[in-house]
C-alpha atoms as a PDB file:
ATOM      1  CA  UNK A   1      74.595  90.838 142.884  1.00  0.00           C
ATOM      2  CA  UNK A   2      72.727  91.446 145.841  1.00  0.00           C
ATOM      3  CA  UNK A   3      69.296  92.116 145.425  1.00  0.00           C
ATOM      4  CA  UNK A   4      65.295  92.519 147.258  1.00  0.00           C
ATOM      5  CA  UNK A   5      64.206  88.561 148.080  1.00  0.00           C
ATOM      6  CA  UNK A   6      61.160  88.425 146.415  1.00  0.00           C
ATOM      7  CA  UNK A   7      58.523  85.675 146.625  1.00  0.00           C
ATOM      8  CA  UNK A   8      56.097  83.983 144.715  1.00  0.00           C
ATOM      9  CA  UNK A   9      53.807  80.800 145.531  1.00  0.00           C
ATOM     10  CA  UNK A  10      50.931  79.509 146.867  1.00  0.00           C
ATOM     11  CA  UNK A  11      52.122  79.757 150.422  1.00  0.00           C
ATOM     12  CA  UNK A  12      52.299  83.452 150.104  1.00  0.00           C
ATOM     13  CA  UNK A  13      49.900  85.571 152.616  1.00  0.00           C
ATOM     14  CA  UNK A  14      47.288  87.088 151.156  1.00  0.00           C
ATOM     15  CA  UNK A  15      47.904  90.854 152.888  1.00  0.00           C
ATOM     16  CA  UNK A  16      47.854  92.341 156.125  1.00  0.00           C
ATOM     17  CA  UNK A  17      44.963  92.615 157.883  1.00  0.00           C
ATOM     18  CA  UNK A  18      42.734  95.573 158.009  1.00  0.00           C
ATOM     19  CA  UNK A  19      45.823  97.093 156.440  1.00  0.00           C
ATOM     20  CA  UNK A  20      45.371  98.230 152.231  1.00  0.00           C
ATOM     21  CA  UNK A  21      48.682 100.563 152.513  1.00  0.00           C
ATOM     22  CA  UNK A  22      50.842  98.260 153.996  1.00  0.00           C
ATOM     23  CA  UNK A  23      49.560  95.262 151.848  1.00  0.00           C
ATOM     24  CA  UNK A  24      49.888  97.111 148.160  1.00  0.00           C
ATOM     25  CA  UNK A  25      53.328  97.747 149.095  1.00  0.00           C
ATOM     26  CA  UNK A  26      54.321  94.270 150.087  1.00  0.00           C
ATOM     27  CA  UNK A  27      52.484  92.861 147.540  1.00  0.00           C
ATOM     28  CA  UNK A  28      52.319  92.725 143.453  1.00  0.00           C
ATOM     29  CA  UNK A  29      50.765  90.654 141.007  1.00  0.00           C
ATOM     30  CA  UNK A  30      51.294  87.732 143.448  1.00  0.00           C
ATOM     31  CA  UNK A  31      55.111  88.446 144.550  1.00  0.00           C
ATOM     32  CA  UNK A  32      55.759  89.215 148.051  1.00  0.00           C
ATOM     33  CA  UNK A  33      58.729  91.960 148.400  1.00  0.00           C
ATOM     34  CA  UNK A  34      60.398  90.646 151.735  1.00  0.00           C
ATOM     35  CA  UNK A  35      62.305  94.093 151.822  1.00  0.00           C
ATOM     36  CA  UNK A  36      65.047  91.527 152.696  1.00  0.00           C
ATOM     37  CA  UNK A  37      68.543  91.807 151.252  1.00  0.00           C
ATOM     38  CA  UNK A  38      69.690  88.800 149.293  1.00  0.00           C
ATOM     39  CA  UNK A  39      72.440  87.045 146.916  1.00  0.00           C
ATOM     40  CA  UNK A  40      71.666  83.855 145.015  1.00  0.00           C
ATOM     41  CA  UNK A  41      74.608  81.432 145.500  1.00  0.00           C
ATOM     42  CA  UNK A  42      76.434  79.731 142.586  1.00  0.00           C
ATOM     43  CA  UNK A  43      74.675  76.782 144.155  1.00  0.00           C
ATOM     44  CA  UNK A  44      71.518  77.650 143.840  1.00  0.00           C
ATOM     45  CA  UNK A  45      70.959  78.666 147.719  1.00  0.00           C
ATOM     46  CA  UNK A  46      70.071  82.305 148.867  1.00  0.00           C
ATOM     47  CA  UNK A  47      71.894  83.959 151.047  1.00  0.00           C
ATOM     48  CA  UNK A  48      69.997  87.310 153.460  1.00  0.00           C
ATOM     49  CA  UNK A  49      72.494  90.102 153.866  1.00  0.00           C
ATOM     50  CA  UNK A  50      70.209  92.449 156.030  1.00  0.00           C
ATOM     51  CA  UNK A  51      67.114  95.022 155.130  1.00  0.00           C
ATOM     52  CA  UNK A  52      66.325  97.431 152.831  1.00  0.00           C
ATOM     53  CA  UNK A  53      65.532  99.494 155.464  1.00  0.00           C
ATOM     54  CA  UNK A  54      68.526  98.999 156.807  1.00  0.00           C
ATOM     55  CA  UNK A  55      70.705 100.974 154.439  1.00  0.00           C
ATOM     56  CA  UNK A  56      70.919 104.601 154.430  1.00  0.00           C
ATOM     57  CA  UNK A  57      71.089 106.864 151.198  1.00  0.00           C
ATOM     58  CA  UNK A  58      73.532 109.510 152.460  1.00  0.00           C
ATOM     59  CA  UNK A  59      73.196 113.078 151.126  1.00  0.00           C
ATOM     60  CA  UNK A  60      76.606 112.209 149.382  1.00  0.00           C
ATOM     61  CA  UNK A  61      74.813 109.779 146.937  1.00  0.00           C
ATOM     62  CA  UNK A  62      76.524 107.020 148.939  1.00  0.00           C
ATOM     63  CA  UNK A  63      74.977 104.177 150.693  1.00  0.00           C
ATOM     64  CA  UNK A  64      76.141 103.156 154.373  1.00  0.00           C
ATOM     65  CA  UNK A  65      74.673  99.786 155.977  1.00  0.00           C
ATOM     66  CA  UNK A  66      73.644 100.103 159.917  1.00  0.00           C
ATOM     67  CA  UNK A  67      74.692  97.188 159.945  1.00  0.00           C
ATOM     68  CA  UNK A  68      78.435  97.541 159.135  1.00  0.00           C
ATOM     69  CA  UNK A  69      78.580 100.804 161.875  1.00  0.00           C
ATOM     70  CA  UNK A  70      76.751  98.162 164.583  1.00  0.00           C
ATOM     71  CA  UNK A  71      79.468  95.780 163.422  1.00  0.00           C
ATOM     72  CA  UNK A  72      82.274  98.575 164.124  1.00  0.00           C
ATOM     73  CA  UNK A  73      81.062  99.750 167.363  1.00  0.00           C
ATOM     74  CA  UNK A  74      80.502  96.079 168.604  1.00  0.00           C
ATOM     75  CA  UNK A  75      84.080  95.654 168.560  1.00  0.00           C
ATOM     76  CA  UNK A  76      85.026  98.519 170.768  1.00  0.00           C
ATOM     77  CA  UNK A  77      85.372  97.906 174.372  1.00  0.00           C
ATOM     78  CA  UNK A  78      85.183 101.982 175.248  1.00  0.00           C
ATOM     79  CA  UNK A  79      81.320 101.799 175.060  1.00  0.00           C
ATOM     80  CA  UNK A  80      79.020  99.839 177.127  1.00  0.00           C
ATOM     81  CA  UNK A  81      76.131 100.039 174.757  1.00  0.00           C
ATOM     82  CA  UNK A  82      75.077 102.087 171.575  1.00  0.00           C
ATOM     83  CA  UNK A  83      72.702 102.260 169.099  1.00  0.00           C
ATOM     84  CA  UNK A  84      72.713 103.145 165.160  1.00  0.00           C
ATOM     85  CA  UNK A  85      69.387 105.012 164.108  1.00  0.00           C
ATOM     86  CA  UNK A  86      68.550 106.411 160.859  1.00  0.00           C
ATOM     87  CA  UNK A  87      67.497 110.091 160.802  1.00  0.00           C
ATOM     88  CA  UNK A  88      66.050 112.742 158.436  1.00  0.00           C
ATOM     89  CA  UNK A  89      67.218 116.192 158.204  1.00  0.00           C
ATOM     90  CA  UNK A  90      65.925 118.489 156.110  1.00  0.00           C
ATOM     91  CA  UNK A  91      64.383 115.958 153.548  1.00  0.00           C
ATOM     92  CA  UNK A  92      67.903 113.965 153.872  1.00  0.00           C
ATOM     93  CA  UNK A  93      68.497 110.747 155.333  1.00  0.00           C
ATOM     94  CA  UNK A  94      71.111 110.046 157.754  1.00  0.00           C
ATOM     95  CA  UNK A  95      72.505 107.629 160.854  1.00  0.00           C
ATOM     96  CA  UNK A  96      73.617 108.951 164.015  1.00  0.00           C
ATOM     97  CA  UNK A  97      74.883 106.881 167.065  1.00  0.00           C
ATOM     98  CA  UNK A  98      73.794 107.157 170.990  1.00  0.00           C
ATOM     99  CA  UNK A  99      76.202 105.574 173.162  1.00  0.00           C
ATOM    100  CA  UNK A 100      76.499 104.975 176.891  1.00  0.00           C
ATOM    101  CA  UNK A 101      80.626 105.637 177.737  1.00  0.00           C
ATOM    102  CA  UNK A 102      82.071 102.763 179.719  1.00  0.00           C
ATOM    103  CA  UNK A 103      85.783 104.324 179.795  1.00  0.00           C
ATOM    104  CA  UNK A 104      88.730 106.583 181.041  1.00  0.00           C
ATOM    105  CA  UNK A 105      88.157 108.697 178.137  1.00  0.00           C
ATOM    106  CA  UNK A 106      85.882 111.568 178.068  1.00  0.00           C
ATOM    107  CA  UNK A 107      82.522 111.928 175.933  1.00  0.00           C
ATOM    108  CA  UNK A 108      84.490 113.982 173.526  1.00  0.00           C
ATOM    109  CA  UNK A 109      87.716 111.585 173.453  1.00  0.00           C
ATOM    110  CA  UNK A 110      84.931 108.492 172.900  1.00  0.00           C
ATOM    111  CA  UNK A 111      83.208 110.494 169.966  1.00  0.00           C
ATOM    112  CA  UNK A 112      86.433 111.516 168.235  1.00  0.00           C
ATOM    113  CA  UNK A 113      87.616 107.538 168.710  1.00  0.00           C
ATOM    114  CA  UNK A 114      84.416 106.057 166.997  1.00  0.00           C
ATOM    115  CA  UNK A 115      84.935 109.143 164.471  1.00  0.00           C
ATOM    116  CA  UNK A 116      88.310 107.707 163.572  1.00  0.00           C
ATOM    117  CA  UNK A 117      87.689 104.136 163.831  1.00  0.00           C
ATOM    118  CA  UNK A 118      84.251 104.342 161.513  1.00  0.00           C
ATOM    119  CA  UNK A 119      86.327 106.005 158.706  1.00  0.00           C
ATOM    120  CA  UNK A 120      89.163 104.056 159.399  1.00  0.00           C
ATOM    121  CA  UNK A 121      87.247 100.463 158.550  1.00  0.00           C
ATOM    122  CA  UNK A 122      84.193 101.707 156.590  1.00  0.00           C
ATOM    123  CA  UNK A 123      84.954 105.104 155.181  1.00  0.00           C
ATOM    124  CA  UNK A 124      84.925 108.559 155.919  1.00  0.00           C
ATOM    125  CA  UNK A 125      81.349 108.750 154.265  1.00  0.00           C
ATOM    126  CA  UNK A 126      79.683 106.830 156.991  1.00  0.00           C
ATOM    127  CA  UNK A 127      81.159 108.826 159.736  1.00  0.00           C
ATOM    128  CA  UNK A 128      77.482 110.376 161.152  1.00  0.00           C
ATOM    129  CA  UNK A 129      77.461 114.070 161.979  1.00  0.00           C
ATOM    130  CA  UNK A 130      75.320 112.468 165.254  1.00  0.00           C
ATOM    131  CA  UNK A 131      77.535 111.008 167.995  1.00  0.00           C
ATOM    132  CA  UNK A 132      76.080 111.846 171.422  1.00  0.00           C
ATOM    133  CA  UNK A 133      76.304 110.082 174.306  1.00  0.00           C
ATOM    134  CA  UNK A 134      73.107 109.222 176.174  1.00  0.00           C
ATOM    135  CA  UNK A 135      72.502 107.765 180.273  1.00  0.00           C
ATOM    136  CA  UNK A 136      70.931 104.743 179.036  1.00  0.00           C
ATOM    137  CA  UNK A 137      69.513 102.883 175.202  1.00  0.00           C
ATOM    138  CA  UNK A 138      65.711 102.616 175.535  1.00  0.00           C
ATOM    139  CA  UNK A 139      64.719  99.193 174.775  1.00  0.00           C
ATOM    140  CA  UNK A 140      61.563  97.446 174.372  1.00  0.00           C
ATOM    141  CA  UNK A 141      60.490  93.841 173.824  1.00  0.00           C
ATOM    142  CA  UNK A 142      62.894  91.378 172.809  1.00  0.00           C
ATOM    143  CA  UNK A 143      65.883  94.001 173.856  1.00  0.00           C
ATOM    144  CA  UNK A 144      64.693  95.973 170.542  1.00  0.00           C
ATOM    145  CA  UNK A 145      66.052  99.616 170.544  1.00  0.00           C
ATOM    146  CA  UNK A 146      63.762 102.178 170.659  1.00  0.00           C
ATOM    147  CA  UNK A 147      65.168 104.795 168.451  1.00  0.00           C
ATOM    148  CA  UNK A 148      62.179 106.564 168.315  1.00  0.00           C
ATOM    149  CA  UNK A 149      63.039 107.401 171.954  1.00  0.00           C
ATOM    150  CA  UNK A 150      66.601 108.233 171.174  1.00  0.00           C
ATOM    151  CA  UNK A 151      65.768 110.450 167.980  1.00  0.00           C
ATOM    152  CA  UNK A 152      63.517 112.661 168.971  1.00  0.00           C
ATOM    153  CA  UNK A 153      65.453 113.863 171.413  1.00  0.00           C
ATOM    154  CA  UNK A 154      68.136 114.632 169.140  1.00  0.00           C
ATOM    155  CA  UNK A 155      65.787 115.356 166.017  1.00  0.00           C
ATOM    156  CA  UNK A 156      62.495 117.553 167.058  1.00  0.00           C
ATOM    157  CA  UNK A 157      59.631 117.337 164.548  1.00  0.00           C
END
């Protein structure tokens, strides 16, 4: 069953500096909660499978992984780049997906395509009521997307 990788040990860091909040959150009597999702193996060896932060509690009840729409999209050719951003809407969290078109079809042929193909391999659930089409992904360091860039755009405070 996958799980939240925590740690315990005398290598563990003793909390972030100058930083109480962030530090009584990643830290309890001595564990360390990575926020990392894990398996332990029938041989003893752990296995990540992504973030916490990573997966979305849909209105629905449901759960959908960024990951597994990032996987989706990065197998279609009709977009030259995109990016998967959790959003809240009225108290609810959500995704929604920015993507730069790189095809014959038109914006509203590409949204209706990754429509389709998201429900098709994940489920209709994770289809996010956010597909717009954007000039360009804002990216910082390390190509890291901005999404605070891309959301607010989309999502005014």
């Amino acid at each position: 069953e996958i799980g939240e990788l925590l740690i315990y040990g005398a290598g563990n860091f003793s909390g972030y500096y100058d930083n109480e909040a962030a530090t009584s959150q990643a830290l309890a009597k001595g564990w360390f909660y990575t926020k990392d999702l894990a398996v332990i193996n029938a041989d003893g060896t752990v296995s990540l499978h992504g973030r916490m932060t990573d997966l979305i509690k849909l209105p629905s009840g449901e759960r959908v992984d960024i990951a597994a729409i990032e996987e989706v999209l990065s197998a279609m050719e009709l977009i030259k780049d995109w990016a998967v951003c959790p959003v809240r809407e009225f108290e609810k969290e959500s995704t929604a997906i920015f993507f730069v078109a790189d095809s014959h079809l038109t914006v509203e042929d590409t949204v209706e395509l990754i429509k389709r193909v998201i429900a098709e391999r994940i489920g209709q659930y994770a289809v996010p009521r956010i597909i717009a089409a954007v000039e360009s992904i804002p990216r910082g360091n390390h190509n890291k997307v901005i999404r605070a860039a891309l959301t607010s755009k989309f999502m005014p405070v």
